[in-house]
C-alpha atoms as a PDB file:
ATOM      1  CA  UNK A   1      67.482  88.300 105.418  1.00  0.00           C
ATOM      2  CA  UNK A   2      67.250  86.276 108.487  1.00  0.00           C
ATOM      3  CA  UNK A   3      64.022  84.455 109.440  1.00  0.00           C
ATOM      4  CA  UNK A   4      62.503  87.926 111.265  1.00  0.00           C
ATOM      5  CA  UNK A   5      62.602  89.389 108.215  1.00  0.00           C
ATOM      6  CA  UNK A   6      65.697  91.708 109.033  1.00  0.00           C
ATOM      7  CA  UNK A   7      68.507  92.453 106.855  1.00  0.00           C
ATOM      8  CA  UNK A   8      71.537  90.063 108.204  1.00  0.00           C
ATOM      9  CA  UNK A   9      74.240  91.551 110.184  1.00  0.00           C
ATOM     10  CA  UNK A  10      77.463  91.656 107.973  1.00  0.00           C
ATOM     11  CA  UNK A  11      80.052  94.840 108.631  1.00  0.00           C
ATOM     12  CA  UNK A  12      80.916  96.020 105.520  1.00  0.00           C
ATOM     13  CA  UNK A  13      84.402  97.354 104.796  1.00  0.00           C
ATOM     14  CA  UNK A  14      85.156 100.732 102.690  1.00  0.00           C
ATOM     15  CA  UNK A  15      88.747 101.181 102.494  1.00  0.00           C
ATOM     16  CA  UNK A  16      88.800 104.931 100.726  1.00  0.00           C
ATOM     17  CA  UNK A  17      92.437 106.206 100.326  1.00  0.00           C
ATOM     18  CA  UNK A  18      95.288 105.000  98.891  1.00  0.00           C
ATOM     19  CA  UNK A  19      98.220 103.848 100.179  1.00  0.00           C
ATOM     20  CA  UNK A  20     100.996 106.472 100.941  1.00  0.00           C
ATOM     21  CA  UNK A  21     104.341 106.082  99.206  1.00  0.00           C
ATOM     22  CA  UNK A  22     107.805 107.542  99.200  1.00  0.00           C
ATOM     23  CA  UNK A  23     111.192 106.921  97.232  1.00  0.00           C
ATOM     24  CA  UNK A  24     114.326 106.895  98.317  1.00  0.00           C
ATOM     25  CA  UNK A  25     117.442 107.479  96.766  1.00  0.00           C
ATOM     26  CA  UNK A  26     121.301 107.299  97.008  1.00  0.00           C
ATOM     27  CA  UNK A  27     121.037 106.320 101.027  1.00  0.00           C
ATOM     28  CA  UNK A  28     124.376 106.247 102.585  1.00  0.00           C
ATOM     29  CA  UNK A  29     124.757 103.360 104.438  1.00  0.00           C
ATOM     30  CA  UNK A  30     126.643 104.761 107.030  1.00  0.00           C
ATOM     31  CA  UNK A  31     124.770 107.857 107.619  1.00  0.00           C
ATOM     32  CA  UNK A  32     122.588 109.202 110.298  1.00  0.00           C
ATOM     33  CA  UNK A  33     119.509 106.638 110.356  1.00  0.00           C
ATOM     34  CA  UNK A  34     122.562 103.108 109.470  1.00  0.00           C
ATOM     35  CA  UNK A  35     121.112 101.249 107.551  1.00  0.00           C
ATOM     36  CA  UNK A  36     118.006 102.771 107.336  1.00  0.00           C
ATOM     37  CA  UNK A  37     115.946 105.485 106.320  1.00  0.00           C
ATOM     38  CA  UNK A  38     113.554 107.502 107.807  1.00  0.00           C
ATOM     39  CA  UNK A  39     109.829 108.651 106.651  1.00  0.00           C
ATOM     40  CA  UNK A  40     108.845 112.358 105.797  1.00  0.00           C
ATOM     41  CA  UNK A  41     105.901 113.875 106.653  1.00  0.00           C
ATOM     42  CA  UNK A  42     106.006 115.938 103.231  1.00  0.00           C
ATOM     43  CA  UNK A  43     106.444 112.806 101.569  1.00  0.00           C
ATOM     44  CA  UNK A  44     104.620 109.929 103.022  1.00  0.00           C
ATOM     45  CA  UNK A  45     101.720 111.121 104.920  1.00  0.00           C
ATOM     46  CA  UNK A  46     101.548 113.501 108.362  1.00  0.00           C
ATOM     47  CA  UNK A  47     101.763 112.698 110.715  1.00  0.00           C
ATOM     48  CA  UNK A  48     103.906 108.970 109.860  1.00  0.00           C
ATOM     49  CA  UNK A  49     102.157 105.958 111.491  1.00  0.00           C
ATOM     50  CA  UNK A  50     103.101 105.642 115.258  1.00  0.00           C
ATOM     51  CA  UNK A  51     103.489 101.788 116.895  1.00  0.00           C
ATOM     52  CA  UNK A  52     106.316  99.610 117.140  1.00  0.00           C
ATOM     53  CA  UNK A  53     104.547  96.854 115.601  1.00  0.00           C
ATOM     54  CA  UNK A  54     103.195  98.626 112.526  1.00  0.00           C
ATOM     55  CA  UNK A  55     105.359  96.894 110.141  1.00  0.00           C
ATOM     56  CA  UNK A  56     104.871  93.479 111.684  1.00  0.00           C
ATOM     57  CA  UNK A  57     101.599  93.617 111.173  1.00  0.00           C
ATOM     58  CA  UNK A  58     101.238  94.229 107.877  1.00  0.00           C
ATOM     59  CA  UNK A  59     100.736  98.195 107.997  1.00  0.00           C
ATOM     60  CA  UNK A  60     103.796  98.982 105.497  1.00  0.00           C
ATOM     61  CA  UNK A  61     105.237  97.145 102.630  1.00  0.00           C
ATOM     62  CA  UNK A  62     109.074  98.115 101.741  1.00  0.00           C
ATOM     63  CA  UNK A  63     110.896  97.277  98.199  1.00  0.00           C
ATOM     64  CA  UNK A  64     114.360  97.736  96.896  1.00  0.00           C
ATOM     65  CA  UNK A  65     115.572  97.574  93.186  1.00  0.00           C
ATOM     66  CA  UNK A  66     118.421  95.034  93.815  1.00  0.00           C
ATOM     67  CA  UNK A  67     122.278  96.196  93.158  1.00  0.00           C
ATOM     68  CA  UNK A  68     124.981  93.829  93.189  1.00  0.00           C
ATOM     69  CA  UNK A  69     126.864  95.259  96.277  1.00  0.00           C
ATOM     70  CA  UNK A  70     124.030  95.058  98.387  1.00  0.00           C
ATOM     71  CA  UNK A  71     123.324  91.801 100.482  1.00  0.00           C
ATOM     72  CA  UNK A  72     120.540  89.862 100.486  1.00  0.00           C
ATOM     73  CA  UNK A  73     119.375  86.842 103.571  1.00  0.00           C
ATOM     74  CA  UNK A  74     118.970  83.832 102.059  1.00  0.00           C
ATOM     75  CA  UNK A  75     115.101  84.441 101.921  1.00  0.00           C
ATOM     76  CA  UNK A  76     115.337  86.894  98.958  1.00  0.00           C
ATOM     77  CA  UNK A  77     115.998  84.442  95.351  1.00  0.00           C
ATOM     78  CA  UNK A  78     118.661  82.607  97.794  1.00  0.00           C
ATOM     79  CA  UNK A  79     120.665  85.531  98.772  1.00  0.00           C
ATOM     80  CA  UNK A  80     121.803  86.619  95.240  1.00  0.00           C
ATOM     81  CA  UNK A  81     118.787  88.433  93.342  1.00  0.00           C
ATOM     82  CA  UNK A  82     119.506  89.588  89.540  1.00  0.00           C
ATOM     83  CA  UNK A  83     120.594  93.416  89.830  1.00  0.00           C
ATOM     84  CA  UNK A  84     117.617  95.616  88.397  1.00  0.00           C
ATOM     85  CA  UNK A  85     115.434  93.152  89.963  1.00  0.00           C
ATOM     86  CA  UNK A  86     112.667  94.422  92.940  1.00  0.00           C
ATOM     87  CA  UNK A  87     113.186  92.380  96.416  1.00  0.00           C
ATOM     88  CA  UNK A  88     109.946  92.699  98.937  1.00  0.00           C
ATOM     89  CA  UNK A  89     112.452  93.184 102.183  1.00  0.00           C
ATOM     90  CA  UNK A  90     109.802  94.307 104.325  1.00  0.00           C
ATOM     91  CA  UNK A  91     111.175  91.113 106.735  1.00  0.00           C
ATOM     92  CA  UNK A  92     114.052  92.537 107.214  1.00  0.00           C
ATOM     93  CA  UNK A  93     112.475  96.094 108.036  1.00  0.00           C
ATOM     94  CA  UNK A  94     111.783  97.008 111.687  1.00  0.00           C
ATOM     95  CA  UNK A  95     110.030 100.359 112.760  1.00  0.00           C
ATOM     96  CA  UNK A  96     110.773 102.938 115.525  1.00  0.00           C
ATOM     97  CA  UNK A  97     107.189 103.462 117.259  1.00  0.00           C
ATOM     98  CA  UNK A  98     107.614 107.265 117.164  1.00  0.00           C
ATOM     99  CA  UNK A  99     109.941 108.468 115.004  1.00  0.00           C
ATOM    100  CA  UNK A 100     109.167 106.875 111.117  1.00  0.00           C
ATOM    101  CA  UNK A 101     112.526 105.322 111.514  1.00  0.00           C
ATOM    102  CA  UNK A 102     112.780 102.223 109.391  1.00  0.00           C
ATOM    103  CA  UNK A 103     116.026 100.307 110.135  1.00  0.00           C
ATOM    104  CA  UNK A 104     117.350  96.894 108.134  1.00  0.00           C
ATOM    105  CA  UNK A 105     118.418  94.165 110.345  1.00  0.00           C
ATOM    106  CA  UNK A 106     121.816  93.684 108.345  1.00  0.00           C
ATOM    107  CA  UNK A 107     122.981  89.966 106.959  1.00  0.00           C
ATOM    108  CA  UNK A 108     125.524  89.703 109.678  1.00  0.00           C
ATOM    109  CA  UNK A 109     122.654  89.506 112.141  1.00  0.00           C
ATOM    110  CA  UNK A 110     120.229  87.864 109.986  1.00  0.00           C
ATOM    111  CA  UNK A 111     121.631  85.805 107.359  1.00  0.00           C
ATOM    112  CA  UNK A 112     118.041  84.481 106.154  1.00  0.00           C
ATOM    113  CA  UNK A 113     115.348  87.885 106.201  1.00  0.00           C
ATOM    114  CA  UNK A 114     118.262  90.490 106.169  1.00  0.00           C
ATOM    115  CA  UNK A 115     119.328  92.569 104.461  1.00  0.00           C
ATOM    116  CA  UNK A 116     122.303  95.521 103.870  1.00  0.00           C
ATOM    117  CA  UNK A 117     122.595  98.497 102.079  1.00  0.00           C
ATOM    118  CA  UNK A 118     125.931  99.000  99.480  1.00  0.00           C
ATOM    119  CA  UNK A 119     128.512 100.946 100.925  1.00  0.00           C
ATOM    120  CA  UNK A 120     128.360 103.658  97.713  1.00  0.00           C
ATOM    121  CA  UNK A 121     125.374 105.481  98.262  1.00  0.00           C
ATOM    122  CA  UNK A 122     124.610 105.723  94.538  1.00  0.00           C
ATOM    123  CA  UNK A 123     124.261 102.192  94.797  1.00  0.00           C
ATOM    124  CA  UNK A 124     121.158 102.357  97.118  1.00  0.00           C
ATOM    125  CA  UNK A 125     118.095 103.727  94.868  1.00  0.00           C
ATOM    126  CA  UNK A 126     114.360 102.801  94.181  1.00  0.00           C
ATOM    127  CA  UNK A 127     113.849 102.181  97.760  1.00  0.00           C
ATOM    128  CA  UNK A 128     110.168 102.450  98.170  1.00  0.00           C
ATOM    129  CA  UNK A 129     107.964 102.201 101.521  1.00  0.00           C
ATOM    130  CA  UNK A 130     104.300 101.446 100.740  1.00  0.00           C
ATOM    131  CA  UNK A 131     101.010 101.839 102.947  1.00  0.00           C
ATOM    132  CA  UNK A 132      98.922  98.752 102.998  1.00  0.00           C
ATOM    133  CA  UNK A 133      96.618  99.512 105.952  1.00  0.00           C
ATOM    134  CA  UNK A 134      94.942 102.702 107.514  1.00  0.00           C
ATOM    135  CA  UNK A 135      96.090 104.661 110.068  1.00  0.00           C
ATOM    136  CA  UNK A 136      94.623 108.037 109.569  1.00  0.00           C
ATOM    137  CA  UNK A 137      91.445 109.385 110.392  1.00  0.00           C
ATOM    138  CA  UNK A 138      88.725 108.631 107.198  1.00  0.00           C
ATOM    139  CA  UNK A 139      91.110 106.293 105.955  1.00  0.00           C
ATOM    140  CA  UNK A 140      88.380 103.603 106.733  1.00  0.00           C
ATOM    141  CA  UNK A 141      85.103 103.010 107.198  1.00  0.00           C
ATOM    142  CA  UNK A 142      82.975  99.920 108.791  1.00  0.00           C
ATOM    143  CA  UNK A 143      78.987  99.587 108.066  1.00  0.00           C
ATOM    144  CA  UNK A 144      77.128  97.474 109.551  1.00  0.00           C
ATOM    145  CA  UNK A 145      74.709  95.723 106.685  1.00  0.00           C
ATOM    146  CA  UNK A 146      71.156  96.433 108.536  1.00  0.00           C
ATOM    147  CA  UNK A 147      71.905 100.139 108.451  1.00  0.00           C
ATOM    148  CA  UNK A 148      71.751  99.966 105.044  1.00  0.00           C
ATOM    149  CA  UNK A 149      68.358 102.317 103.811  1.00  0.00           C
ATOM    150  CA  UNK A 150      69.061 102.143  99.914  1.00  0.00           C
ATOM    151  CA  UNK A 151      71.360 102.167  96.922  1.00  0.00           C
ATOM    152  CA  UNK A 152      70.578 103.837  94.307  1.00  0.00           C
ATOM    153  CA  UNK A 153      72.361 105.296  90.646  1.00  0.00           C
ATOM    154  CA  UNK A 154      74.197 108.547  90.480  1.00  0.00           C
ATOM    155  CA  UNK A 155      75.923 108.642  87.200  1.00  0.00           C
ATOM    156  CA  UNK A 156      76.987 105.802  84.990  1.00  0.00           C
ATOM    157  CA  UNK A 157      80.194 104.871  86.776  1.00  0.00           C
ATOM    158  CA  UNK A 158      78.626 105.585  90.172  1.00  0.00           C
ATOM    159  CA  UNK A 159      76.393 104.029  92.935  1.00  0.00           C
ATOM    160  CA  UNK A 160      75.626 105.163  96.414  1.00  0.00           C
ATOM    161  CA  UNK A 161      74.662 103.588  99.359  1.00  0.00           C
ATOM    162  CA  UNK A 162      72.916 104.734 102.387  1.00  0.00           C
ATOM    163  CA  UNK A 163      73.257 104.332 105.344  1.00  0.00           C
ATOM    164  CA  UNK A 164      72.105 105.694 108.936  1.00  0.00           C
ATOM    165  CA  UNK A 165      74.544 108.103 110.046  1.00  0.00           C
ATOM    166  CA  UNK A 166      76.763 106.888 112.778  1.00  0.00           C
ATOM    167  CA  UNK A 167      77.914 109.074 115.784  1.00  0.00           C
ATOM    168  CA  UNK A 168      81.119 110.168 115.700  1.00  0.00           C
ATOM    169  CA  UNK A 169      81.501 110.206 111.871  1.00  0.00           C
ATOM    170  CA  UNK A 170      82.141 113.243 109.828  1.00  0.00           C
ATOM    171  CA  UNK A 171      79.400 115.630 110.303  1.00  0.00           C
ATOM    172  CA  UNK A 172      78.435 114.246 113.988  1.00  0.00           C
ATOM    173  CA  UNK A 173      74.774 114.777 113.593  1.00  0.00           C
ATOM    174  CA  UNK A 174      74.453 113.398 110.025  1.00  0.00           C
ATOM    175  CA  UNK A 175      71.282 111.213 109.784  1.00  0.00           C
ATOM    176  CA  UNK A 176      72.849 109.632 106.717  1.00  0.00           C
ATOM    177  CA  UNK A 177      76.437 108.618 105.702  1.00  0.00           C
ATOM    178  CA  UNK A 178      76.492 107.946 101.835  1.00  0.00           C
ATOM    179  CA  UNK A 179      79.404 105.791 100.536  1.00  0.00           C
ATOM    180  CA  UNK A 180      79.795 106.391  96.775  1.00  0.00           C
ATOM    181  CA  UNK A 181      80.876 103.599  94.495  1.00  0.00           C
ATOM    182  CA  UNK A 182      82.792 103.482  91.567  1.00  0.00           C
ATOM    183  CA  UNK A 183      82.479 100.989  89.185  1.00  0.00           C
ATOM    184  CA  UNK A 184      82.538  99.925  85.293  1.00  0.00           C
ATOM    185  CA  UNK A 185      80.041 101.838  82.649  1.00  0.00           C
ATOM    186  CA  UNK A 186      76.327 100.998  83.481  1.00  0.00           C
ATOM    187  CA  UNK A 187      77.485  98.595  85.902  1.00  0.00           C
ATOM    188  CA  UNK A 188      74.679  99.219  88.569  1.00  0.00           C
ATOM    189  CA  UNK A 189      73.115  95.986  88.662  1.00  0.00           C
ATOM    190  CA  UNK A 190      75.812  93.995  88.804  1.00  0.00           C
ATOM    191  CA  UNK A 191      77.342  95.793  91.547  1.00  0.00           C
ATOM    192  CA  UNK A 192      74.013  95.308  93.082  1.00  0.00           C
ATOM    193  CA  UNK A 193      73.820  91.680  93.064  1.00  0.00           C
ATOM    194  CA  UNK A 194      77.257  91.128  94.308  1.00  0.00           C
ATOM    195  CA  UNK A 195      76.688  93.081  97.282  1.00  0.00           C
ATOM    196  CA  UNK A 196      73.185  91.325  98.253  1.00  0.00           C
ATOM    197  CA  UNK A 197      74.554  88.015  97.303  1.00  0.00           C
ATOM    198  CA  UNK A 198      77.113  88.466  99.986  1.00  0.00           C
ATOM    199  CA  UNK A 199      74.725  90.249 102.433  1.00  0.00           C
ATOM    200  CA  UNK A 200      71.978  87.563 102.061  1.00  0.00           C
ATOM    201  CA  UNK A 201      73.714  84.434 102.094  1.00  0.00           C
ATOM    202  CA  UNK A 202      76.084  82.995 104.823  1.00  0.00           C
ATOM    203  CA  UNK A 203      77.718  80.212 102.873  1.00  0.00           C
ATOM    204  CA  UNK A 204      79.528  82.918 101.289  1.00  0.00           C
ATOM    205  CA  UNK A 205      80.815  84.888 104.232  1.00  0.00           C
ATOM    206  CA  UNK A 206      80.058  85.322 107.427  1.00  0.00           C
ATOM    207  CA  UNK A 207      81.265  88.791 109.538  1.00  0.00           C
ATOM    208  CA  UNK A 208      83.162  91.511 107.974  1.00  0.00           C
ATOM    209  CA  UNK A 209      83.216  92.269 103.842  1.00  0.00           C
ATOM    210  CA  UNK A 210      85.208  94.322 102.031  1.00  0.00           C
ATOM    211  CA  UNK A 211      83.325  96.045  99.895  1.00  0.00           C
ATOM    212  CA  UNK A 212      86.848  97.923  98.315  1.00  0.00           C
ATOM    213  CA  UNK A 213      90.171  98.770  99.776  1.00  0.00           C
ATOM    214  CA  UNK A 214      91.996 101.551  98.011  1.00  0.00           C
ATOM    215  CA  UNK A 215      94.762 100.673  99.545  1.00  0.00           C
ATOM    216  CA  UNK A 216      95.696  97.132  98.558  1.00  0.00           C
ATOM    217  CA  UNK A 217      92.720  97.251  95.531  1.00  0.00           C
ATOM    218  CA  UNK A 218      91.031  94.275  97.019  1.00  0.00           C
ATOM    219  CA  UNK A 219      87.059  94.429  95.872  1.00  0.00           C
ATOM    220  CA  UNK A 220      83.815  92.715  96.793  1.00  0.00           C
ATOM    221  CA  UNK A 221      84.720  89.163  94.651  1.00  0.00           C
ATOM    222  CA  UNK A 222      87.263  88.136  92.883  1.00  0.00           C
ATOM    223  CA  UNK A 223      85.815  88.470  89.719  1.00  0.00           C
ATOM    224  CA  UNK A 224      85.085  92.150  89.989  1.00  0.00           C
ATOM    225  CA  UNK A 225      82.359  91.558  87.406  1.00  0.00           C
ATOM    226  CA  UNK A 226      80.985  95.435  88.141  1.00  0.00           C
ATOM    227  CA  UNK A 227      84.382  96.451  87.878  1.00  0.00           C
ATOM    228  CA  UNK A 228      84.665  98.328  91.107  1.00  0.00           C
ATOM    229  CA  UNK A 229      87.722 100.543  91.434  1.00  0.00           C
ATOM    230  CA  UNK A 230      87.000 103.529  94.178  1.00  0.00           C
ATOM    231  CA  UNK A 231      84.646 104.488  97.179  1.00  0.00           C
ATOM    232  CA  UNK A 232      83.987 107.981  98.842  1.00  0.00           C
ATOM    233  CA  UNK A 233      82.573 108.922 102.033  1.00  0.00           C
ATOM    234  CA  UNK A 234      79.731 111.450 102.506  1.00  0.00           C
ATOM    235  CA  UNK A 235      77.577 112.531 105.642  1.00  0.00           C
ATOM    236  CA  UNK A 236      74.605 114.718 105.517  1.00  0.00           C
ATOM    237  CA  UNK A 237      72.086 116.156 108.265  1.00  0.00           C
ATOM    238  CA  UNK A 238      68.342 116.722 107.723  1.00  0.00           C
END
């Protein structure tokens, strides 16, 4: 608390879904996206992210399972990964702002970050797009700490928190938003004290916490001593 005797003013970050994902296979190079492929609302999430910039910063990660007729920019294991092994090319990736095109800036143009598909199609599998950040609606919440009007046990893997319901949230007039925890067996009080400690003291960090991203399974401390691995949302009117 701060020296009025308030609860200090630290946004607290619930991250509840996880990341969208989708898989593709045997991608002709020289079809219609080159080079490329393109997300599916059936398969990734609808509608597909929007924003020129989205991969850029940070909002998708892409992988391939390495072949040895593919090429590789000198960034990836010095241009010559071991086939069967999975290369993070997300550098090389750009992304249409509209249209969930994801295009490969080939070698020839970028002999360090890019990166070209083999000219056999059955050569080009295990492509895999990632999410890493939200871009849907209740993919994400942000609570600010001195809204906070109790936590208290639910079930043995389970703890909610309380909060006063925010406009605009699900439920519009909800007096109280309730994010559900999920955490180890009978791990209430640890999860407890990590999230006070954090709250309470500034030496440990000072504006916004994440309490647990789904996403990118990031959790209150490193340790994870309460074992967190989930949140849900909940609003409720009186």
């Amino acid at each position: 608390m701060n020296k009025n005797g308030t609860i200090r003013d630290k946004y607290l970050y619930f991250g509840l879904d996880s990341g969208a994902s989708e898989t593709f296979n045997n991608v002709d190079k020289d079809g219609d996206p080159s080079n490329g492929v393109v997300l599916d609302t059936s398969n990734f999430d609808n509608p597909t992210p929007d924003g020129i910039d989205f991969i850029a910063n940070g909002g998708l990660k892409i992988t391939v399972v390495a072949h040895a007729n593919q090429s590789f920019g000198t960034a990836y294991f010095g241009g010559s990964p071991t086939a069967g092994v999975t290369v993070d090319i997300t550098a090389a990736c750009t992304f249409h702002p509209t249209s969930g095109l994801i295009s490969f800036t080939p070698v020839a143009t970028d002999a360090v970050n890019g990166f070209t598909l083999s000219s056999t199609a059955s050569e080009n599998d295990n492509i895999i797009v990632t999410q890493l950040k939200p871009y849907l609606a209740n993919n994400a919440y942000v609570y600010n700490s001195r809204y906070l009007q109790g936590i208290h046990y639910q079930t043995a893997t389970t703890t909610e928190l309380h909060f006063q319901g925010k406009t605009g949230d699900v439920g519009a007039t909800s007096d109280v938003d309730t994010i559900t925890v999920t955490h180890g067996s009978q791990k209430h009080k640890e999860f407890m004290r990590e999230l006070c400690d954090i709250i309470a003291d500034d030496s440990k960090v000072n504006g916004m916490v994440i309490v647990r991203d789904d996403m990118q399974d990031i959790n209150l401390t490193l340790q994870n001593e309460s074992g967190i691995s989930g949140v849900q949302q909940t609003a409720t009117a009186s």
